[in-house]
PDB file of N, CA and C in Angstrom:
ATOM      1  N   UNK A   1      84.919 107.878 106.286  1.00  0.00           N
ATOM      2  CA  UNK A   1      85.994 107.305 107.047  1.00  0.00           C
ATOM      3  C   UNK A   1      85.801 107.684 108.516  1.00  0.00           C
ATOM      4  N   UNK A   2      85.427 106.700 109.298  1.00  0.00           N
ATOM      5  CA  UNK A   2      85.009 106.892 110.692  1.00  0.00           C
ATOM      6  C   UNK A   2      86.410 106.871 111.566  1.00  0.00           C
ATOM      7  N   UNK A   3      86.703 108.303 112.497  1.00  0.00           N
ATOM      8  CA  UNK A   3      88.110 107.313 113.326  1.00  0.00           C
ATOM      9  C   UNK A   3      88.084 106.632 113.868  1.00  0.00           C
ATOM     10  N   UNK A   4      89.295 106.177 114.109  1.00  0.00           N
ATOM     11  CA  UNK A   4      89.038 104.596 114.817  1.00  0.00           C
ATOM     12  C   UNK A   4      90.588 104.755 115.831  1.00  0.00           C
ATOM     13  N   UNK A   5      91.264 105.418 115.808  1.00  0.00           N
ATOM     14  CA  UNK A   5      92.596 105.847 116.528  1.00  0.00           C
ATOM     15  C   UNK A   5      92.484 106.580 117.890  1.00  0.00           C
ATOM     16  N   UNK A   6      92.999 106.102 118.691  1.00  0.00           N
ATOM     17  CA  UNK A   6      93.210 107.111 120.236  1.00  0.00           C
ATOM     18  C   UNK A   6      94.084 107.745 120.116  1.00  0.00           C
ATOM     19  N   UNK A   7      94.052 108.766 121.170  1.00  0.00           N
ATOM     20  CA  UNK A   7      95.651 109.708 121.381  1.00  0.00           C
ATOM     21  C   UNK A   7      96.504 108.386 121.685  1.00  0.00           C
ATOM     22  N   UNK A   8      96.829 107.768 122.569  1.00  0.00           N
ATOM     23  CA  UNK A   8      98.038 106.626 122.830  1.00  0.00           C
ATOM     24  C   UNK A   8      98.807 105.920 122.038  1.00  0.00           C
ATOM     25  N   UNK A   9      97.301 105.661 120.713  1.00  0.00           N
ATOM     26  CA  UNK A   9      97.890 104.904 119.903  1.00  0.00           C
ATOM     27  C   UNK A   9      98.588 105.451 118.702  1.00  0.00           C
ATOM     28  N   UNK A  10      97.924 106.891 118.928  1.00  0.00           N
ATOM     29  CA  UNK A  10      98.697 107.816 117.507  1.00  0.00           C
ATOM     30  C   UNK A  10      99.978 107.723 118.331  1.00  0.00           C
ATOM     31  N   UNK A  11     100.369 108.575 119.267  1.00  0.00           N
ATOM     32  CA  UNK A  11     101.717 108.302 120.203  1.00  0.00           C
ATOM     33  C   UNK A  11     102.440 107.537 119.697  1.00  0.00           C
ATOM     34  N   UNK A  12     102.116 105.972 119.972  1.00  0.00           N
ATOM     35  CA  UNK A  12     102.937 104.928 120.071  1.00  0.00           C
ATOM     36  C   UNK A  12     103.104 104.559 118.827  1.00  0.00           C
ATOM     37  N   UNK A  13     102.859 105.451 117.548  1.00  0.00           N
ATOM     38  CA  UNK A  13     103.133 105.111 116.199  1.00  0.00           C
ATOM     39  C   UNK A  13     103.720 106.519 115.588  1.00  0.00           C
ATOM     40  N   UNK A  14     103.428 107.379 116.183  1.00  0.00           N
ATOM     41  CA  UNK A  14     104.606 108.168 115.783  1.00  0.00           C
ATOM     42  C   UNK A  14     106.088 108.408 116.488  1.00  0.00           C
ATOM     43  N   UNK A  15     106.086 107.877 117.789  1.00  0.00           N
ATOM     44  CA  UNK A  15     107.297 107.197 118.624  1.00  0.00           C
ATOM     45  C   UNK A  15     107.988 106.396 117.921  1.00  0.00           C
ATOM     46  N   UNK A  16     107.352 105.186 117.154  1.00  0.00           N
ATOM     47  CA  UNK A  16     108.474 104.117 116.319  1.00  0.00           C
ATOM     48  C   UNK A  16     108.326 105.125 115.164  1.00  0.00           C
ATOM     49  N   UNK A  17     107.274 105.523 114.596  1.00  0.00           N
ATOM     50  CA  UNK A  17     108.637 106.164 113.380  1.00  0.00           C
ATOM     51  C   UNK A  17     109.692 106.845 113.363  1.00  0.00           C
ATOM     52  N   UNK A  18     109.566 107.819 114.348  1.00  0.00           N
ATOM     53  CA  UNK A  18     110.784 108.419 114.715  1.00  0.00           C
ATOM     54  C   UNK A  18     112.105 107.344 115.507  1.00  0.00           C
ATOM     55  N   UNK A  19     111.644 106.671 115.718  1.00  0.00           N
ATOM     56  CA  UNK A  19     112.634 105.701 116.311  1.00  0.00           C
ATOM     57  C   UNK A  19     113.117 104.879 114.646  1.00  0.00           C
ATOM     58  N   UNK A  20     112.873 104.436 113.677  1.00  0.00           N
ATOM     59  CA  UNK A  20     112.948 104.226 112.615  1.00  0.00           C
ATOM     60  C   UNK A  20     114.110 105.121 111.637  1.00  0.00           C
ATOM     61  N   UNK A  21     113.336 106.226 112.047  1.00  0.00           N
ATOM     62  CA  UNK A  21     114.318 107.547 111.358  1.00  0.00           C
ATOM     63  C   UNK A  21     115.849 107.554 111.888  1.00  0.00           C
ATOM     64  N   UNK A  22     115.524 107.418 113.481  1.00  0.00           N
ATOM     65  CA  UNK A  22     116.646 107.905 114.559  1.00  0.00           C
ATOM     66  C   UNK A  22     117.690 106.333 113.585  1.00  0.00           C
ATOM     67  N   UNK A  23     117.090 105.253 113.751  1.00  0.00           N
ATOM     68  CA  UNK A  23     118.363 104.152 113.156  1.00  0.00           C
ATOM     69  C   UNK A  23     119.096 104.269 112.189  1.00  0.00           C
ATOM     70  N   UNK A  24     117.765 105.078 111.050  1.00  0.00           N
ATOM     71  CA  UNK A  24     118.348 104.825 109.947  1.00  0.00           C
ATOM     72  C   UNK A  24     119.466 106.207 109.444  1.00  0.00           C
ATOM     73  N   UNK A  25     119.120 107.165 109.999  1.00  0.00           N
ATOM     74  CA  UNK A  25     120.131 108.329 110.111  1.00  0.00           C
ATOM     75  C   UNK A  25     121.438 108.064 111.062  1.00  0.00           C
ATOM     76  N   UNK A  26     121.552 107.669 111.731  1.00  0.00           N
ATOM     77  CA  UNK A  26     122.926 106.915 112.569  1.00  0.00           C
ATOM     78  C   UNK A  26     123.180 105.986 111.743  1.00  0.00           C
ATOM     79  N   UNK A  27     122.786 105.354 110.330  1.00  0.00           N
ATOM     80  CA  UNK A  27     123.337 104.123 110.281  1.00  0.00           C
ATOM     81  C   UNK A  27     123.276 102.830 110.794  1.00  0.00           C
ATOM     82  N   UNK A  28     122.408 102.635 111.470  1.00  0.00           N
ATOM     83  CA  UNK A  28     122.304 100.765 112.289  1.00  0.00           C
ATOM     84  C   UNK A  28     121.552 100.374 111.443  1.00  0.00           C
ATOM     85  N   UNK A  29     120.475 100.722 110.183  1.00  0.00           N
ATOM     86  CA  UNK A  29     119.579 100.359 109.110  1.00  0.00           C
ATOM     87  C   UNK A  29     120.140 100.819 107.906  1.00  0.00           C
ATOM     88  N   UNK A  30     120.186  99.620 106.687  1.00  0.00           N
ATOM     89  CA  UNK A  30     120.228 100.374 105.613  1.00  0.00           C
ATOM     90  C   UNK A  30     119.391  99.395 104.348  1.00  0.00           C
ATOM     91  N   UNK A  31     119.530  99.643 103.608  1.00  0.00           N
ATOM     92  CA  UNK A  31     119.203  99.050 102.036  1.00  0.00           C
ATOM     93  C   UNK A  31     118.118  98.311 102.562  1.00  0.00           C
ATOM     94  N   UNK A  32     117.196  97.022 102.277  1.00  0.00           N
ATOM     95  CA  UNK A  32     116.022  96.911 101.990  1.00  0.00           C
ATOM     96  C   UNK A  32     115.554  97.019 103.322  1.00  0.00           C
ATOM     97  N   UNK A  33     116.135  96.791 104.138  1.00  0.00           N
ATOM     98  CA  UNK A  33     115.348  96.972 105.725  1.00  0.00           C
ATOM     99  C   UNK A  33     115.003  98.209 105.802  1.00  0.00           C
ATOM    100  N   UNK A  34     115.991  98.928 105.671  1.00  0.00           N
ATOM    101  CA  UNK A  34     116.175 100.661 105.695  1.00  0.00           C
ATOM    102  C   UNK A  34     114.382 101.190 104.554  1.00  0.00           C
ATOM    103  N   UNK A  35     114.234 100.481 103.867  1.00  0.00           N
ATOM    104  CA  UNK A  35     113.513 100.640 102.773  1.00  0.00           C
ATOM    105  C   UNK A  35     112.240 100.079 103.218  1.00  0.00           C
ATOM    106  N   UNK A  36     111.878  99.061 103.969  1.00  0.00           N
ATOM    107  CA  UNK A  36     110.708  98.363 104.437  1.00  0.00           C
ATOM    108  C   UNK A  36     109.860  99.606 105.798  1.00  0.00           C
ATOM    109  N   UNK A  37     111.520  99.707 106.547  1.00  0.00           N
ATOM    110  CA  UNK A  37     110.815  99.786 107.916  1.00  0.00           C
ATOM    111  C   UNK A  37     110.444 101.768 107.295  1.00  0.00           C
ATOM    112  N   UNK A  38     110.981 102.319 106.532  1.00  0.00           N
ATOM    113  CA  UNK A  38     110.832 103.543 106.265  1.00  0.00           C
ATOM    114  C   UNK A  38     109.426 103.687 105.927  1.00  0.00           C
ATOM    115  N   UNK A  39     109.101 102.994 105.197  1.00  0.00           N
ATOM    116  CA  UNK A  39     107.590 102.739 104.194  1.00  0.00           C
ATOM    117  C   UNK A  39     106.626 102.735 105.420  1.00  0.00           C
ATOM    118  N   UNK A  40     106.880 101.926 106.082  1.00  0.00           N
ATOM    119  CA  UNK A  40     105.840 101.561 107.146  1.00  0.00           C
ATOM    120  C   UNK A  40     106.026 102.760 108.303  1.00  0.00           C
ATOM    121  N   UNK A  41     107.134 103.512 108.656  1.00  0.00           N
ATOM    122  CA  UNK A  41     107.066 104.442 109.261  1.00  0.00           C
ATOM    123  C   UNK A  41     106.375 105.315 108.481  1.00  0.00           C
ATOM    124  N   UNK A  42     106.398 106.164 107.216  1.00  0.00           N
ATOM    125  CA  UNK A  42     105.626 107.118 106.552  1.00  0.00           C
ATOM    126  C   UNK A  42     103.967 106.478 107.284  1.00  0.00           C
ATOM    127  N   UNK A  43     103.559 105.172 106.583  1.00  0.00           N
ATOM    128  CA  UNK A  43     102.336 104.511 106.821  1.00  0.00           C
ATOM    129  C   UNK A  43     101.633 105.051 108.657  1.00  0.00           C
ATOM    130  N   UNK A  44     102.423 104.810 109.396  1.00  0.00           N
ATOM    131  CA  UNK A  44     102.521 105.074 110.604  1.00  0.00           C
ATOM    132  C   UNK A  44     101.912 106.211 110.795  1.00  0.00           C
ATOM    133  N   UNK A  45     102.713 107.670 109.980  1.00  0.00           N
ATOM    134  CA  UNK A  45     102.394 108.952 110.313  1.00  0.00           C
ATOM    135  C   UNK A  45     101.369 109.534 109.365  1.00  0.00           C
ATOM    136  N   UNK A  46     101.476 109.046 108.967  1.00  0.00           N
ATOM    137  CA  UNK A  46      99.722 109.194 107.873  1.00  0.00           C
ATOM    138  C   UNK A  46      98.885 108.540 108.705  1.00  0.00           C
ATOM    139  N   UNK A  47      98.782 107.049 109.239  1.00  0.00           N
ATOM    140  CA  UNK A  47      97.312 106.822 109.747  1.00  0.00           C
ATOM    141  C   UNK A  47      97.460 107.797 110.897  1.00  0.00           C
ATOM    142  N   UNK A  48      98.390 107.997 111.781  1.00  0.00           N
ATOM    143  CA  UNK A  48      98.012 109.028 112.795  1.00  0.00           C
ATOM    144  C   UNK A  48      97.812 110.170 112.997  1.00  0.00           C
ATOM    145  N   UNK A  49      97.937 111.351 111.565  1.00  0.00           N
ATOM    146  CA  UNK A  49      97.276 112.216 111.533  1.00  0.00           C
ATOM    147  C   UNK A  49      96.064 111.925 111.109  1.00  0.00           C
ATOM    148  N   UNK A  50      95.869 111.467 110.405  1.00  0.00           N
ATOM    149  CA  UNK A  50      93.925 111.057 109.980  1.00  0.00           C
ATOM    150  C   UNK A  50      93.728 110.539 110.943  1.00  0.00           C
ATOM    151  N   UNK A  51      94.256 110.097 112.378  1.00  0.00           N
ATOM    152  CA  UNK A  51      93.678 108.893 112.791  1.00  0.00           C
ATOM    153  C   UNK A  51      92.306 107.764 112.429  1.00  0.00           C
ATOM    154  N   UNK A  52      92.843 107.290 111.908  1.00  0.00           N
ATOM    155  CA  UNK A  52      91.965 106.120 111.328  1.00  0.00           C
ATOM    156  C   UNK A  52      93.105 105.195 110.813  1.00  0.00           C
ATOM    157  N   UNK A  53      93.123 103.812 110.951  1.00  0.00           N
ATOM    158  CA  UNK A  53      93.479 102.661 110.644  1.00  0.00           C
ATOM    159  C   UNK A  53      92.816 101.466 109.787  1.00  0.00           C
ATOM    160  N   UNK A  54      93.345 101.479 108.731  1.00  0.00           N
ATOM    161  CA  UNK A  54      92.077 100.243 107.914  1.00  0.00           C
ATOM    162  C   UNK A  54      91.968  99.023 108.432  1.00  0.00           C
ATOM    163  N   UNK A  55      93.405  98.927 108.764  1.00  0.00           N
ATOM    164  CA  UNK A  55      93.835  97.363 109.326  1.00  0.00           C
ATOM    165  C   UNK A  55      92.833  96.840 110.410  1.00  0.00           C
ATOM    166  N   UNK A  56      92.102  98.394 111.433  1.00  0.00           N
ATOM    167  CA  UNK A  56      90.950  98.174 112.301  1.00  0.00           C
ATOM    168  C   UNK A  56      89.694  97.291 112.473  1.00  0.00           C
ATOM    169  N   UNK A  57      89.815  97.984 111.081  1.00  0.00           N
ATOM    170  CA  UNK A  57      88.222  98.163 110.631  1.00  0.00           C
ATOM    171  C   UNK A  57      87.655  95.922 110.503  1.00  0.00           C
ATOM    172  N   UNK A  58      88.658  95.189 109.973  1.00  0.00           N
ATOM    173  CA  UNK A  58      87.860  94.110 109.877  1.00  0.00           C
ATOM    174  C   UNK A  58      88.072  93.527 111.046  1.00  0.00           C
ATOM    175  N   UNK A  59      88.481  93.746 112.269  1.00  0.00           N
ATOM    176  CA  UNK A  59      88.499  93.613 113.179  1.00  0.00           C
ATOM    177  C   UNK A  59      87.910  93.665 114.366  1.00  0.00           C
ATOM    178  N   UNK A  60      87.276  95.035 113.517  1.00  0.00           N
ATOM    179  CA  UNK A  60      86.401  95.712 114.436  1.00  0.00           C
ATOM    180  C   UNK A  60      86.722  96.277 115.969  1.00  0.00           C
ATOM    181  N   UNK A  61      88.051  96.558 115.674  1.00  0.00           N
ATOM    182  CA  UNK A  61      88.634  97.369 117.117  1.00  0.00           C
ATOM    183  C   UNK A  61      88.711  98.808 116.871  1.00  0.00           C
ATOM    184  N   UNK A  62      89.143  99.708 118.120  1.00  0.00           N
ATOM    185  CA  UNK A  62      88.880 100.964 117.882  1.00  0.00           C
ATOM    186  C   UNK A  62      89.463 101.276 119.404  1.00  0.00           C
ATOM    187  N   UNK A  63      90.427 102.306 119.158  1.00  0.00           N
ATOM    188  CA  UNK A  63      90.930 102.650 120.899  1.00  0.00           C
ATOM    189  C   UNK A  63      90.641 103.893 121.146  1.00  0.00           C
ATOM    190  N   UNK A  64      89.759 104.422 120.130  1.00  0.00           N
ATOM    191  CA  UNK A  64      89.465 105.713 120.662  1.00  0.00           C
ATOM    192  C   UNK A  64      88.601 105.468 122.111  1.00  0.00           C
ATOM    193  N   UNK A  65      88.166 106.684 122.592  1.00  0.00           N
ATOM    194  CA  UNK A  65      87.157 106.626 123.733  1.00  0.00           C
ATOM    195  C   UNK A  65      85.870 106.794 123.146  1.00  0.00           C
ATOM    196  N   UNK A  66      85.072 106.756 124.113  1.00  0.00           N
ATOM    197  CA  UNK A  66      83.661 106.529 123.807  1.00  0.00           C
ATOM    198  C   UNK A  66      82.763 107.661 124.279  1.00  0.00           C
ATOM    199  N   UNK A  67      82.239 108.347 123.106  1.00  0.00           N
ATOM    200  CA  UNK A  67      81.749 109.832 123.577  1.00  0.00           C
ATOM    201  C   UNK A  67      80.676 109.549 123.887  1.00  0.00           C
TER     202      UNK A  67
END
């Protein structure tokens, strides 16, 4: 599993999950939304500690930098 994630982009995906959390603990999200956008926040903070993204890969993008 090659990474394929930058610092910015881990950022900007662990920013919306926590922004996800922040709705759904106040209440502005609940029941299947509450249930979709949660899933995909977990998804979020898993690819950005591994950084690596599969969704990348047939794409063939990659925001890391270039050593």
């Amino acid at each position: 599993m090659k990474k394929n994630m930058g610092l910015t982009d881990k950022i900007i995906r662990i920013a919306a999950a926590i922004f996800v959390a922040i709705l759904y603990f106040m209440g502005t999200i609940s029941g299947m939304i509450a249930l979709v956008l949660g899933i995909f926040a977990i998804i979020m903070v898993i690819t950005s500690f591994i950084s690596f993204c599969p969704l990348y890969i047939p794409f063939g993008i990659s925001t890391r930098k270039k050593e």
